[in-house]
C-alpha atoms as a PDB file:
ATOM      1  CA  UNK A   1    -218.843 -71.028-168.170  1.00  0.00           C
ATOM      2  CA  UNK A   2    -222.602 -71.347-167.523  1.00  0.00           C
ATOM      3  CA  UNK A   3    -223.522 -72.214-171.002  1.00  0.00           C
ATOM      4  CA  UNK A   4    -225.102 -75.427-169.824  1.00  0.00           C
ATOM      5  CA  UNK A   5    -227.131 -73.916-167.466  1.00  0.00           C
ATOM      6  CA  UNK A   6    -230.485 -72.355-168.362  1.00  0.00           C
ATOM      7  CA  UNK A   7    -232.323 -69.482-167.245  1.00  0.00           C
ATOM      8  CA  UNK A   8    -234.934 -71.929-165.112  1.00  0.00           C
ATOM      9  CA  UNK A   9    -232.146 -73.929-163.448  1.00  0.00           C
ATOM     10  CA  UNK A  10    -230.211 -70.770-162.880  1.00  0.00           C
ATOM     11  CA  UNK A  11    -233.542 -69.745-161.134  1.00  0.00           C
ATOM     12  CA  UNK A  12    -234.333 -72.374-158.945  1.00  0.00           C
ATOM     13  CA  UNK A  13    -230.213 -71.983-157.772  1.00  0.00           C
ATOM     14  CA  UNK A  14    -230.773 -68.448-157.074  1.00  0.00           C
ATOM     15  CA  UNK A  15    -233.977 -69.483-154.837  1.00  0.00           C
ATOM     16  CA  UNK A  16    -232.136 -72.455-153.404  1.00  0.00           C
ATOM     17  CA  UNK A  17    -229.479 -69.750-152.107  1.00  0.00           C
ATOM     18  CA  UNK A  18    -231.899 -67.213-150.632  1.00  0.00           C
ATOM     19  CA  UNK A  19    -233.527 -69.905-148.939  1.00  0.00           C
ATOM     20  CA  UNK A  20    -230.414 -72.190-147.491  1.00  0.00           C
ATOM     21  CA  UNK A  21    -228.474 -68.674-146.907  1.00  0.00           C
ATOM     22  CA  UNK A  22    -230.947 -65.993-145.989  1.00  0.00           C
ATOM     23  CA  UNK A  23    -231.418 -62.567-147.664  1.00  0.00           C
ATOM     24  CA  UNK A  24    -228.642 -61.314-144.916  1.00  0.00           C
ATOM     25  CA  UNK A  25    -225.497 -63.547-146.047  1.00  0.00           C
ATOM     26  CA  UNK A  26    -226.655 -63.971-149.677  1.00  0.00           C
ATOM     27  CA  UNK A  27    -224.878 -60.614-150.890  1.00  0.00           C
ATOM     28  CA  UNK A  28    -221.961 -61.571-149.314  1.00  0.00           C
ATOM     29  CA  UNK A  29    -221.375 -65.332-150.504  1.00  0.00           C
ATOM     30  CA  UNK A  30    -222.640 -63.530-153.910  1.00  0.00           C
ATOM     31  CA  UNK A  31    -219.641 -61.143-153.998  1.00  0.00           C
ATOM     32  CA  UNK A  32    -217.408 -63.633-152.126  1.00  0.00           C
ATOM     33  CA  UNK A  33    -217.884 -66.327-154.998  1.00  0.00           C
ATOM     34  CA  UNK A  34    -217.488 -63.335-157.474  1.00  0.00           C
ATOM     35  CA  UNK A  35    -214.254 -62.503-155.917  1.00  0.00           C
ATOM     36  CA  UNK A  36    -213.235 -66.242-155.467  1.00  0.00           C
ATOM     37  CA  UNK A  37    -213.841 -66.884-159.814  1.00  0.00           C
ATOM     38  CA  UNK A  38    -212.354 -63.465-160.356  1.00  0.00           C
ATOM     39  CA  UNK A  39    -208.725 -64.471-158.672  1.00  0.00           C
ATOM     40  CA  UNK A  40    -209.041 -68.333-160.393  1.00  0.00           C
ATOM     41  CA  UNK A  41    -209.448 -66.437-163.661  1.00  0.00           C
ATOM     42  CA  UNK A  42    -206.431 -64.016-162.922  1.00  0.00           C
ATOM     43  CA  UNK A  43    -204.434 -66.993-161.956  1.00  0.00           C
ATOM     44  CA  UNK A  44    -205.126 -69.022-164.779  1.00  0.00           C
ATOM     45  CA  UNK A  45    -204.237 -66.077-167.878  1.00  0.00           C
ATOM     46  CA  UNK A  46    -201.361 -65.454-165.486  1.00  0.00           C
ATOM     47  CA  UNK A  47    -199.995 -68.580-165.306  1.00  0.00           C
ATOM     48  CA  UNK A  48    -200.501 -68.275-169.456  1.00  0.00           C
ATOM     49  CA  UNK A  49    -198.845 -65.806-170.251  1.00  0.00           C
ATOM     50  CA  UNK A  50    -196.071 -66.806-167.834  1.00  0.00           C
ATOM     51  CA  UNK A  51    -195.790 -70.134-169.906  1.00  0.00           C
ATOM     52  CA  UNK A  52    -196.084 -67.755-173.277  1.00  0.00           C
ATOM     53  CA  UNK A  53    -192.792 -65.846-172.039  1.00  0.00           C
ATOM     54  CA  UNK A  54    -190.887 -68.742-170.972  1.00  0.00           C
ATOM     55  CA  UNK A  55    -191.331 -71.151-173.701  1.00  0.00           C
ATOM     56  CA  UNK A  56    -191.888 -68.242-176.567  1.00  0.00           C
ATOM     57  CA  UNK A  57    -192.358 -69.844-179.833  1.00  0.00           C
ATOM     58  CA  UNK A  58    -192.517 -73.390-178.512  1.00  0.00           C
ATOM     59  CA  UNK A  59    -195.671 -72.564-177.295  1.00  0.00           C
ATOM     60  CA  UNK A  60    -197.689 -72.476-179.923  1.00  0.00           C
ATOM     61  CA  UNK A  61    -196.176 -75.312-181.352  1.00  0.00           C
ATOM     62  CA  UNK A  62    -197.155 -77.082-178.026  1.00  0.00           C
ATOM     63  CA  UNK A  63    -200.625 -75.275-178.302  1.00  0.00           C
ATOM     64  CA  UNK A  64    -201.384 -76.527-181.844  1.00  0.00           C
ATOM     65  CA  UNK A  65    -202.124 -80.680-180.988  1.00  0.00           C
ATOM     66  CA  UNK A  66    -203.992 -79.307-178.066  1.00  0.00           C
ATOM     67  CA  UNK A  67    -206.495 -77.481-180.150  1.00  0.00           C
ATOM     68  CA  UNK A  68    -206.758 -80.483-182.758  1.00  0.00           C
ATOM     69  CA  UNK A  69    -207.602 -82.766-179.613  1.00  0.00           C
ATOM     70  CA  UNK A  70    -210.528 -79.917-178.792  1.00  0.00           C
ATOM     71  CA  UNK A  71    -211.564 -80.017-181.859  1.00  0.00           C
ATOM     72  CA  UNK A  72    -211.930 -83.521-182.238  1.00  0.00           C
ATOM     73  CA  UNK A  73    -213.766 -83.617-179.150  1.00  0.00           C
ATOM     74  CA  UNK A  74    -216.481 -81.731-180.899  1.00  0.00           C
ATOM     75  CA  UNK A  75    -216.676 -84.081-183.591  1.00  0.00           C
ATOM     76  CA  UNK A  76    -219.929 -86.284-183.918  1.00  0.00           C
ATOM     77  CA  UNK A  77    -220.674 -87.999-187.251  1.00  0.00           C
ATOM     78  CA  UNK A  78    -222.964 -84.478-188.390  1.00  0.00           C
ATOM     79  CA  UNK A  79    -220.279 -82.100-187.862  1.00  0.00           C
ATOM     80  CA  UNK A  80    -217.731 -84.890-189.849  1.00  0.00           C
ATOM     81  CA  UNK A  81    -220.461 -84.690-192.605  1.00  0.00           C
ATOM     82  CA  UNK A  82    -220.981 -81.102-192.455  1.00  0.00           C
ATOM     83  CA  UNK A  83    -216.864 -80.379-192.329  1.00  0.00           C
ATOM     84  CA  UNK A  84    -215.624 -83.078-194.896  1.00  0.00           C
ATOM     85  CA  UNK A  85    -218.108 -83.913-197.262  1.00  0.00           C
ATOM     86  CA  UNK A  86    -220.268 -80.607-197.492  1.00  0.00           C
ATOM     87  CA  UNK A  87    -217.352 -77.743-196.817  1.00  0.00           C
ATOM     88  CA  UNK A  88    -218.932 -76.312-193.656  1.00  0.00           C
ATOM     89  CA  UNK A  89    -222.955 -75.877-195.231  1.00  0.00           C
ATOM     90  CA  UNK A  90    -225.737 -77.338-192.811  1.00  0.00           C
ATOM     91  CA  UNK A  91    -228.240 -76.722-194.911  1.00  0.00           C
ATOM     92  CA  UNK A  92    -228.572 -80.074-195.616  1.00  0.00           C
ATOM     93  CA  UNK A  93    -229.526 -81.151-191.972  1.00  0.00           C
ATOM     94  CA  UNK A  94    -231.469 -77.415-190.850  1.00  0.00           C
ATOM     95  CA  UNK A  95    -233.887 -77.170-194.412  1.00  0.00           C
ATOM     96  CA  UNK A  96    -236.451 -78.863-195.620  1.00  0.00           C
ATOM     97  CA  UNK A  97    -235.195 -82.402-194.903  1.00  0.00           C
ATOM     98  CA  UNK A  98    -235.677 -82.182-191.058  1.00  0.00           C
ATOM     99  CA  UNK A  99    -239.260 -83.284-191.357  1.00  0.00           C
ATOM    100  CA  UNK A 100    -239.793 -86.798-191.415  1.00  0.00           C
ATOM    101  CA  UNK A 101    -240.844 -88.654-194.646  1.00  0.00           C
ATOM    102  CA  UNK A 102    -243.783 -91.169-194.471  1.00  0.00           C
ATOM    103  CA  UNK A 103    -245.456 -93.032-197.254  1.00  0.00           C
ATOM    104  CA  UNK A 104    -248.569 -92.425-198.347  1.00  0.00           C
ATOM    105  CA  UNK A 105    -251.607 -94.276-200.507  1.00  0.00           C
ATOM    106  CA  UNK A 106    -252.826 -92.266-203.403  1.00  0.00           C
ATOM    107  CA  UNK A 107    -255.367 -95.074-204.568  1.00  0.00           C
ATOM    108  CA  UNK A 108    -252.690 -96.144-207.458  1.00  0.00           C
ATOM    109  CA  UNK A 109    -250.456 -98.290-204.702  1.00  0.00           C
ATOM    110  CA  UNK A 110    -248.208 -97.903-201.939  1.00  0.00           C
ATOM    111  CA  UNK A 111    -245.828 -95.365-202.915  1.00  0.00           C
ATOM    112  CA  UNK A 112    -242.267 -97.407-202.799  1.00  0.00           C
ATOM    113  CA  UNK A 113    -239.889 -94.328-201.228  1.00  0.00           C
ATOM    114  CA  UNK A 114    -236.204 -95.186-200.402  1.00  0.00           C
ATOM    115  CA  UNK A 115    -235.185 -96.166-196.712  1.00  0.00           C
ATOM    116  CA  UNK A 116    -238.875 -96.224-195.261  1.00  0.00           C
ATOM    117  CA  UNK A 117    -240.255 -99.803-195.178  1.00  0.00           C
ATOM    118  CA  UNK A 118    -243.476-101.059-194.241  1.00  0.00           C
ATOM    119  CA  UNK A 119    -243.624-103.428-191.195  1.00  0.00           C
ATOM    120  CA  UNK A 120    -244.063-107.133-191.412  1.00  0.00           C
ATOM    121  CA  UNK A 121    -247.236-108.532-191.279  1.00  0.00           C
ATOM    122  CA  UNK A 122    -247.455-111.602-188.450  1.00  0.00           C
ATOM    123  CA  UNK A 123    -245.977-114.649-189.612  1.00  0.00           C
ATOM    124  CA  UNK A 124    -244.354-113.328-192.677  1.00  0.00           C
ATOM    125  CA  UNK A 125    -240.590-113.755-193.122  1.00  0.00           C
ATOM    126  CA  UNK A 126    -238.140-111.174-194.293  1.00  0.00           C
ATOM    127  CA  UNK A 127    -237.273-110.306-197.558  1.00  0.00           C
ATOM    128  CA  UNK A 128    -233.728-112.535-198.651  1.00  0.00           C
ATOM    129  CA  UNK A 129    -230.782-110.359-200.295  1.00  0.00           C
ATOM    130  CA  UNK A 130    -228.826-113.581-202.105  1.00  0.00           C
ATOM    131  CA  UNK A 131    -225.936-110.848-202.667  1.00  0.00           C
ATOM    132  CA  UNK A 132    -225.626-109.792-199.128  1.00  0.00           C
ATOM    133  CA  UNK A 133    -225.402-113.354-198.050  1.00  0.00           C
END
């Protein structure tokens, strides 16, 4: 639930509190918003498995489009990649190829390598692709 929420944030909240609340009346909002996420939770997994019972196996067939619609939620173009083109393996974007690639000049010439390109000097007009026009 608090996933989003680091340890610093969750820090400066708990500081917030004390000072807004006291140290007298934070233990009790504490236990009352405990209490108050503790009966949501209760009503939600009842209101679950009161849908499970009624509907039996209709329910997972109603359940099923929901998780594809969560799951495509998730999807960015690296998890697409990841899931449809490399079966799942990340390697690819967490190994060696995370650090960035520059040219360098070894005294024989500018090394040409694929998709970096030096800048354009002043004045000087970019290169013409006659097949991509």
């Amino acid at each position: 639930m608090f996933s989003s929420i680091s340890w610093g944030e969750m820090l400066i909240l708990v500081v917030a509190a004390l000072v807004i609340l006291g140290p007298e009346r934070l233990p009790g909002a504490v236990r009352w918003t405990t209490g108050a996420l503790k009966q949501v939770r209760d009503y939600a997994t009842g209101a679950t498995s009161q849908l499970k019972q009624e509907l039996g196996p209709e329910f997972e067939e109603i359940r099923k489009p929901l998780e594809q619609l969560n799951e495509l939620r998730g999807m960015n173009p690296r998890a697409m990649v990841t899931k449809h083109l490399l079966d799942g393996d990340d390697s690819l974007f967490t190994g060696k190829f995370d650090k960035p690639v520059t040219s360098t000049n070894s005294g024989f010439g500018e090394i040409a390598m694929p998709g970096v390109q030096k800048p354009l000097e002043r004045n000087e007009r970019p290169p013409v692709d006659p097949d991509a026009t």
